[in-house]
Protein backbone atom coordinates (compact mmCIF):
# COMPACT_ATOMS: atom_id res chain seq x y z
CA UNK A 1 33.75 -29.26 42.86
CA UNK A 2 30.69 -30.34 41.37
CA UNK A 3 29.79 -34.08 40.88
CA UNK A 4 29.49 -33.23 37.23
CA UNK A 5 33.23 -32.23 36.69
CA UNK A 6 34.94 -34.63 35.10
CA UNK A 7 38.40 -35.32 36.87
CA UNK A 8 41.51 -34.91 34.67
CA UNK A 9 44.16 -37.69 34.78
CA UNK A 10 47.73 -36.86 33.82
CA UNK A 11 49.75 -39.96 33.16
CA UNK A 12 53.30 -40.76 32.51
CA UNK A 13 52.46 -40.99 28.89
CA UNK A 14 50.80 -37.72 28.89
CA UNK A 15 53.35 -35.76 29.73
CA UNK A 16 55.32 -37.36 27.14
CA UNK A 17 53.23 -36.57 24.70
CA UNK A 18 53.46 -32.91 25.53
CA UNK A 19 57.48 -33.11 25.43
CA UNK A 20 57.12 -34.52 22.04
CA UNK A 21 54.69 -31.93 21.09
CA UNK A 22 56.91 -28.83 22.33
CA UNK A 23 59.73 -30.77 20.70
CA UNK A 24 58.38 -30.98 17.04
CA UNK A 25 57.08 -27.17 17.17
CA UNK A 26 60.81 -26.49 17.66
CA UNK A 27 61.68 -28.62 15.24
CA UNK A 28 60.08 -27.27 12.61
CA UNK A 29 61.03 -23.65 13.15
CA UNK A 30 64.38 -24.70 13.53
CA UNK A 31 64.53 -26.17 10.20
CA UNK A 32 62.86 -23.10 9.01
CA UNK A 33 65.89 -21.15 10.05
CA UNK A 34 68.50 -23.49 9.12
CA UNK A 35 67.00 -24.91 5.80
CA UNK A 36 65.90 -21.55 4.15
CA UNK A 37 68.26 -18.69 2.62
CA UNK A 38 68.02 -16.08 5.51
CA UNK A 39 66.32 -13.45 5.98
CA UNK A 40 63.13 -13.43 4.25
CA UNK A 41 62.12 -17.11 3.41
CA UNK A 42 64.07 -18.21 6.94
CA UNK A 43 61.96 -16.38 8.73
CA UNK A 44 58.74 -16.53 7.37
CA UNK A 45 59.73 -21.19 7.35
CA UNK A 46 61.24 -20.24 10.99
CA UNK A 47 57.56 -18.72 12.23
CA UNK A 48 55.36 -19.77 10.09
CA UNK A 49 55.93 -23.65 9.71
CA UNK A 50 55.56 -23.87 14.14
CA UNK A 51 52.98 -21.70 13.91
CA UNK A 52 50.82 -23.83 11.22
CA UNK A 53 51.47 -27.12 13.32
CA UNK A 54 50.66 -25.60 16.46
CA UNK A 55 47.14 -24.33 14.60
CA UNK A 56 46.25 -27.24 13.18
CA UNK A 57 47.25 -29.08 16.66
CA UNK A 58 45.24 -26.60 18.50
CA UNK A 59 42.21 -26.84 16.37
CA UNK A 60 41.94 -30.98 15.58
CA UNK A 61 44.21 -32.62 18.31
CA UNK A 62 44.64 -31.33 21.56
CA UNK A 63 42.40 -32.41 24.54
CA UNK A 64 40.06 -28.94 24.01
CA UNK A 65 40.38 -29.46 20.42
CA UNK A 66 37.83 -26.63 18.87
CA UNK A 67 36.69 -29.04 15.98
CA UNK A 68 35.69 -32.19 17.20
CA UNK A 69 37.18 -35.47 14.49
CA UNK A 70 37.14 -38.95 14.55
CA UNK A 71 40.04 -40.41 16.16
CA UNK A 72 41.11 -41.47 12.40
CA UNK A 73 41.35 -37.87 11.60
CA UNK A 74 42.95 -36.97 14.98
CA UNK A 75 45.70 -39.33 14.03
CA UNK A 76 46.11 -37.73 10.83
CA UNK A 77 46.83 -34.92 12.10
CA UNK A 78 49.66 -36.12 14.70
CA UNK A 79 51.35 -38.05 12.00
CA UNK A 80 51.70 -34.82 10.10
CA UNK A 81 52.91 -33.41 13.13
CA UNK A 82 55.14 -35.53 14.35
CA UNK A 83 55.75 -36.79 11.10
CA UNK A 84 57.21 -33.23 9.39
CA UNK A 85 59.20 -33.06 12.31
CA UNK A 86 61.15 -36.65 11.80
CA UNK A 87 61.25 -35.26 8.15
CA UNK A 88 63.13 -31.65 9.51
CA UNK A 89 65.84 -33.50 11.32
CA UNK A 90 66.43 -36.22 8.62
CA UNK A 91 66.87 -33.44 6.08
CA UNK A 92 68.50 -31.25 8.40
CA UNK A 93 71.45 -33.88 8.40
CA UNK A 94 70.58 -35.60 11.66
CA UNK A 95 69.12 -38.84 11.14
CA UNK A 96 69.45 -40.16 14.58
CA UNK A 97 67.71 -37.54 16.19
CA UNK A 98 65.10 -38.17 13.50
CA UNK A 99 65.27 -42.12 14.37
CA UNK A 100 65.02 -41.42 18.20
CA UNK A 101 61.78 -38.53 18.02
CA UNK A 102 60.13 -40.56 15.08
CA UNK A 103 60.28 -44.12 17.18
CA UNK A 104 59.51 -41.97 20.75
CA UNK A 105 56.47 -40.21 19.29
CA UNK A 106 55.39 -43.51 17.26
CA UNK A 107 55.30 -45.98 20.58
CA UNK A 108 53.76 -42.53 22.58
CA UNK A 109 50.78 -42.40 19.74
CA UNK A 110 50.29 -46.10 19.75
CA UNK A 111 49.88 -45.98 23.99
CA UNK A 112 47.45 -42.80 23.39
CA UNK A 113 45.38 -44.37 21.00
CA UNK A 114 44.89 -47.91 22.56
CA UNK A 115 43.76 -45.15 25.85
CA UNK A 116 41.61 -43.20 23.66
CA UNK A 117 39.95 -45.96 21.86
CA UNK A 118 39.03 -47.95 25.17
CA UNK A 119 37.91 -44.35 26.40
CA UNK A 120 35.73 -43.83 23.80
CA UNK A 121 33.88 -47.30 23.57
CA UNK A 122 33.43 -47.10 27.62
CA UNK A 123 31.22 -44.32 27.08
C-alpha cells in the first residue's frame, strides 16, 4: 500500500447509513407496485422510481459520487431520498414505519454531516 492511499474508515454510523439507503430503494419500488394499477404503470413506478433514486444517489451522494456538490446540495439530495421514502410508507398506510425510517435516517444524516463538515474544514 502506498503512503498516498488514503485509508477508508467504516463506522457504526456508516453502515447505517447503507441499511437506510438499501431500505428506501425498496421502499420506493414497493410503493411502485402497491400504489399503481398493475401492470403497466406498477411496473414502470415499481422499477423506475428505485432506479431514479439509486441514479441520482449514485451520481451526487455516495462516497465515489461522479459529480462532485457542495455538501448543501449533497443533502438535498438525501432528503429527497430518504425523504420520498418516509412519503411511500405514510401513503402506503403505514405511518409508523414512516415515523421510525424518517427519525432513523434524520439522526443518521445529522451524525454524517457534523463528520463530513469537520472532514472537510480539516483539510
Amino acid at each position: 500500500m502506498s503512503n498516498t492511499a488514503e485509508k477508508v474508515r467504516i463506522g457504526p454510523n456508516d453502515v447505517v447509513r447503507f441499511l437506510l439507503e438499501l431500505f428506501a430503494f425498496f421502499s420506493l419500488g414497493y410503493w411502485g407496485y402497491l400504489a399503481w394499477p398493475f401492470p403497466w404503470p406498477g411496473i414502470l413506478f415499481m422499477i423506475g422510481a428505485p432506479l431514479f433514486a439509486i441514479v441520482v444517489w449514485g451520481l451526487f451522494r455516495s462516497p465515489k459520487a461522479i459529480v462532485r456538490v457542495d455538501i448543501v446540495g449533497r443533502g438535498i439530495v438525501e432528503i429527497a431520498v430518504m425523504g420520498s421514502a418516509t412519503i411511500a410508507w405514510a401513503m402506503l398506510g403505514h405511518p409508523i414505519v414512516a415515523v421510525v425510517f424518517g427519525v432513523i435516517a434524520l439522526v443518521s444524516g445529522i451524525i454524517n454531516l457534523r463528520t463530513e463538515s469537520a472532514r472537510e474544514a480539516a483539510s
